[in-house]
Every structure is written in C-alpha cells, then in structure tokens.
C-alpha atoms as a PDB file:
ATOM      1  CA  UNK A   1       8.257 -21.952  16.870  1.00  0.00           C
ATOM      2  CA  UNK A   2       9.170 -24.788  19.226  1.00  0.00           C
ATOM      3  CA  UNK A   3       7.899 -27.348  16.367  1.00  0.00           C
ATOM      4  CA  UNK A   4      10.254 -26.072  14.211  1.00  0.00           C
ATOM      5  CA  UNK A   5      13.757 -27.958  15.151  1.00  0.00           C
ATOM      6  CA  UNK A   6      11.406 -31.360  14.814  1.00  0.00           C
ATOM      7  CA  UNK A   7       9.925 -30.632  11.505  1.00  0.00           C
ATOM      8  CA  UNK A   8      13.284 -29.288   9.930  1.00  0.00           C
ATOM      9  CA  UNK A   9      14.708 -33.017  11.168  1.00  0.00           C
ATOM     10  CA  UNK A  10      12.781 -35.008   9.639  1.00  0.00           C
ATOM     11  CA  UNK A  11      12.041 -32.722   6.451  1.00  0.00           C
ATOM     12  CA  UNK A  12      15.942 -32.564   5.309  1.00  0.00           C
ATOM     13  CA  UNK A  13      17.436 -35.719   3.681  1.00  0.00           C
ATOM     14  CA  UNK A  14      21.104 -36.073   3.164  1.00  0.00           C
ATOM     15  CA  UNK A  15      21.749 -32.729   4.988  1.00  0.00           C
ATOM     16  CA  UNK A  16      19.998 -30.509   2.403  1.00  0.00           C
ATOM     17  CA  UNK A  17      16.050 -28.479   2.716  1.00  0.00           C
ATOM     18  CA  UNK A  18      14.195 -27.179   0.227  1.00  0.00           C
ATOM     19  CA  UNK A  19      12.201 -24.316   1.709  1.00  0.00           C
ATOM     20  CA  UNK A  20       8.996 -23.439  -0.669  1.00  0.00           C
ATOM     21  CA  UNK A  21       7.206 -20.543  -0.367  1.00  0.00           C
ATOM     22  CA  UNK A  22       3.676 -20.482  -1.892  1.00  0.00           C
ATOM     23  CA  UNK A  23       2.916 -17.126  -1.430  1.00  0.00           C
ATOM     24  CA  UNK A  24       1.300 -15.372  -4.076  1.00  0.00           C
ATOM     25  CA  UNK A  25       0.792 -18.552  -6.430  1.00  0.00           C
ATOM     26  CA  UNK A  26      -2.103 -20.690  -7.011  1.00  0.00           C
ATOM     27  CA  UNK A  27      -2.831 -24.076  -5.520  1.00  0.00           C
ATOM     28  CA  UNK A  28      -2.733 -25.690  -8.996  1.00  0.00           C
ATOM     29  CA  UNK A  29       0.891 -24.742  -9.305  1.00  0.00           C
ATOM     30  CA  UNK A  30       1.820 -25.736  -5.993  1.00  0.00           C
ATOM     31  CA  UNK A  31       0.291 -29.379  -6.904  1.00  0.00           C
ATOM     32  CA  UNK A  32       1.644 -29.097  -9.893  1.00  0.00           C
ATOM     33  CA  UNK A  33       5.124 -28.975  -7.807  1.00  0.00           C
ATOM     34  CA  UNK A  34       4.518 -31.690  -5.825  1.00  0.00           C
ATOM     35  CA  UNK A  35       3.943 -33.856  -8.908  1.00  0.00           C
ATOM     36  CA  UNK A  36       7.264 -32.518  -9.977  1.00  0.00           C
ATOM     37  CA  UNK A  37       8.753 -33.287  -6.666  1.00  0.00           C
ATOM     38  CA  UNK A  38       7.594 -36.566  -6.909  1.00  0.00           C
ATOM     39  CA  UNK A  39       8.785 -37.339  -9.956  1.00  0.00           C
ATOM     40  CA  UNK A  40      12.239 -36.251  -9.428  1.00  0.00           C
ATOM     41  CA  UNK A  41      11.941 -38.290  -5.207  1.00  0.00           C
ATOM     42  CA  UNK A  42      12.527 -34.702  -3.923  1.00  0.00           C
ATOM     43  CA  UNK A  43      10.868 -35.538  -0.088  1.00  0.00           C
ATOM     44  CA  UNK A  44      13.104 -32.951   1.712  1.00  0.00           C
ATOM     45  CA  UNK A  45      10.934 -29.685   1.770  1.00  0.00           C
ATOM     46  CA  UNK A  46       8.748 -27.643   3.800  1.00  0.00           C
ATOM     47  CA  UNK A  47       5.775 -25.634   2.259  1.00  0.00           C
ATOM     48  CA  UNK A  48       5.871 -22.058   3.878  1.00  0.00           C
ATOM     49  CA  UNK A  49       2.740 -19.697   3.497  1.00  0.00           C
ATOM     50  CA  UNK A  50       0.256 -17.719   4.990  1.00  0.00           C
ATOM     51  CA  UNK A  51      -3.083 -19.231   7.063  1.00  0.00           C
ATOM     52  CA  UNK A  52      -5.505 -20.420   4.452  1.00  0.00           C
ATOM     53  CA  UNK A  53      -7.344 -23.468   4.294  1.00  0.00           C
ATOM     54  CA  UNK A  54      -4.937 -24.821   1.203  1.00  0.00           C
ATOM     55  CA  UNK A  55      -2.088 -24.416   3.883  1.00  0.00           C
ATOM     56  CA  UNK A  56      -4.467 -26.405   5.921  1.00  0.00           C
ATOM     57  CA  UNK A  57      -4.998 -29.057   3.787  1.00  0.00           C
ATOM     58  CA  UNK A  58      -1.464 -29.261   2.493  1.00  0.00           C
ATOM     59  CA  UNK A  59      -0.588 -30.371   6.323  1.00  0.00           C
ATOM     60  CA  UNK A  60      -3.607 -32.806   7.051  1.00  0.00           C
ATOM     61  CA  UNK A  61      -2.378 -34.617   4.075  1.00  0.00           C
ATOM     62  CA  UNK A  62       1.686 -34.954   5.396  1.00  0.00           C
ATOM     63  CA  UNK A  63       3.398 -32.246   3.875  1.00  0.00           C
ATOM     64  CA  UNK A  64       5.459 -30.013   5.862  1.00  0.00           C
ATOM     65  CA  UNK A  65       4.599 -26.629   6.269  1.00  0.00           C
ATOM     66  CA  UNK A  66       5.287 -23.446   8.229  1.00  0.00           C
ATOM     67  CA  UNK A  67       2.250 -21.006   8.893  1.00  0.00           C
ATOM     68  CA  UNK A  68       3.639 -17.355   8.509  1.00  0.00           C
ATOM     69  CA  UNK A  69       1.145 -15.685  10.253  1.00  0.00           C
ATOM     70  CA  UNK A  70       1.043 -18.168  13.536  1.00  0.00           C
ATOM     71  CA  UNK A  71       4.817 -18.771  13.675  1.00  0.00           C
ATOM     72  CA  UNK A  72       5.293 -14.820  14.065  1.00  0.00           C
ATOM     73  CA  UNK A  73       2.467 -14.623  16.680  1.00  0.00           C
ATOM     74  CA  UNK A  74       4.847 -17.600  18.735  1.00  0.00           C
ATOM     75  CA  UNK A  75       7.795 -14.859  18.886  1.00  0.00           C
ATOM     76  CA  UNK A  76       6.449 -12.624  21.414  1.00  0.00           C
ATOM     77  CA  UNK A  77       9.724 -10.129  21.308  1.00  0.00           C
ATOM     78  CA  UNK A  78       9.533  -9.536  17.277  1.00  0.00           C
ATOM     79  CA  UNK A  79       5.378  -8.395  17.939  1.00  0.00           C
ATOM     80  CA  UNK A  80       6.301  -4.866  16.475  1.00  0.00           C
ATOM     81  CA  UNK A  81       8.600  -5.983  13.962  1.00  0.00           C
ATOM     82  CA  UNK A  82       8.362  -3.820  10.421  1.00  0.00           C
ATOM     83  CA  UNK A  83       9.628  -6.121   8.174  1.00  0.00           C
ATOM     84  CA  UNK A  84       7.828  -8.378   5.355  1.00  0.00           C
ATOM     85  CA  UNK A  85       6.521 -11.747   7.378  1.00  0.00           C
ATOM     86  CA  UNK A  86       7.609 -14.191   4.936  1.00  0.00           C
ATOM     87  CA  UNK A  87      10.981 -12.628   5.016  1.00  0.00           C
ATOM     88  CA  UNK A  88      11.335 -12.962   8.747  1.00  0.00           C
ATOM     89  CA  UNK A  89      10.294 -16.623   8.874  1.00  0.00           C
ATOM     90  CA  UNK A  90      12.093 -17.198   5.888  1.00  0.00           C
ATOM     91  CA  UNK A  91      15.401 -15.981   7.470  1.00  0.00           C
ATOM     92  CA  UNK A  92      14.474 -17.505  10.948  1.00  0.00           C
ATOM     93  CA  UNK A  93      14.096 -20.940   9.447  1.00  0.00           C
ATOM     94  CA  UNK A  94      17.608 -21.070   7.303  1.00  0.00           C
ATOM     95  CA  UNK A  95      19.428 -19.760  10.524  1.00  0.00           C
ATOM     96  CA  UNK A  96      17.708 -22.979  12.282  1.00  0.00           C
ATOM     97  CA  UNK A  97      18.522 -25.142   9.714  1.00  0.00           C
ATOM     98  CA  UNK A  98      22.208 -23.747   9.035  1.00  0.00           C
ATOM     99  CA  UNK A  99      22.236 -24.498  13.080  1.00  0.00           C
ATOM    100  CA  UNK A 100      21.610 -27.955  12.821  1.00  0.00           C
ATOM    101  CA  UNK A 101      24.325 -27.912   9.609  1.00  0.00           C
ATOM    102  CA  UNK A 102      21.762 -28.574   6.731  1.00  0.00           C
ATOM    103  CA  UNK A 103      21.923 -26.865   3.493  1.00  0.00           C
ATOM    104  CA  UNK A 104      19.114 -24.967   2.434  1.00  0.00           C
ATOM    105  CA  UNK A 105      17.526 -24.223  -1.123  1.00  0.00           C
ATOM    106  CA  UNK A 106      14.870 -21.598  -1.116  1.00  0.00           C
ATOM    107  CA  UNK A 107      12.802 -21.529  -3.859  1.00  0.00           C
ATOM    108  CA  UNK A 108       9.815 -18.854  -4.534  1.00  0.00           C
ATOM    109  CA  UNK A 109       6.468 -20.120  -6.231  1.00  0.00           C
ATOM    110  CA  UNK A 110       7.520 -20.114  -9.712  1.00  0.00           C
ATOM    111  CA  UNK A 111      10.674 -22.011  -9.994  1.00  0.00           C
ATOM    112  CA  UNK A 112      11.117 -25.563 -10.157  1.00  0.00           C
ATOM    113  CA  UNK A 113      13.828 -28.074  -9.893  1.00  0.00           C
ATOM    114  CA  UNK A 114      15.262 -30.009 -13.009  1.00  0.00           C
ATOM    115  CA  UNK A 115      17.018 -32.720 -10.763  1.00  0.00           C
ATOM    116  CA  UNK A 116      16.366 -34.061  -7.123  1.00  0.00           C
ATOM    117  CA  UNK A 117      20.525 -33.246  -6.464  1.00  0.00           C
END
C-alpha cells in the first residue's frame, strides 16, 4: 500500500494508466499483451493479479504490478471485508490514481488495445 503512489508515478505517461488485470488468463496471453503493448509503445500500465510465481517473475523483469492478495493484507481496517479482492484493489488503485489526476483505463485479461492513444 505505501508503494503504491510511487509505482502509479512512474507507471502513467501523459496523465493516463492502463490498469491490467491477469486474473483468470494464462501467462501466454499476458505475454502475448506485452508484445502487443510493445508494438503499439504502450509503457504506462500496471499488471494486477494474485501471488503466483508468474506475478513474480513479471516484476523481477520491470513490469509493474500490484499483488492482490499482499496489498489487502497492508490495509489492516478492510481485514473482514466481503467483497471480491480484485475488485477492492481495483477500486483502491483508480481512486489513487484519479487523486493524483491521471486517467485510468482498466482492461480485464481478454481485451486488447488497437492504438497506444
């Protein structure tokens, strides 16, 4: 949680964040996405997911991301919450970044950009 303001900085470009959640989607199609995001210069996003070692992995080699399931377990008073993780964090994260005055796209795990605008 206190990590986030930092990574949201220097993740958006020209005031605008993609957030990407790869929940429920394979890690060929999220490399296949950031081929695609390469190809179309797209360098403002952060990968949001649950712990795995692909998460992992995803970091150690410079891409953003946002661990569901150790970002909750930073917000002591939301412990008991009932709602869906990746909602919460999700929601958390835009209010941040809508804070800071940064437009946010959130995209799920099987849509993909046709243009880096």
């Amino acid at each position: 949680v206190h990590e986030l303001e930092p990574v949201l900085k220097t993740a958006r470009k020209m005031n605008s964040l993609v957030l990407v959640s790869i929940y429920r989607t394979s890690e060929m199609f999220t490399r296949n996405l950031l081929c695609h995001f390469e190809r179309l210069d797209i360098r403002n996003y952060i990968f949001i997911g649950p712990d795995r070692n692909f998460l992992l992995d995803l970091s150690r080699r410079g891409h953003p991301v946002i661990d569901v399931n150790r970002f909750v377990d930073d917000i002591k008073e939301y412990k008991s919450f009932k709602y869906q993780k990746e909602i919460f964090v999700k929601a958390y994260v835009i209010k941040k970044a809508l804070e800071m005055n940064c437009d946010t796209w959130v995209l799920d795990h099987n849509m993909l950009p046709v243009k880096n605008d």
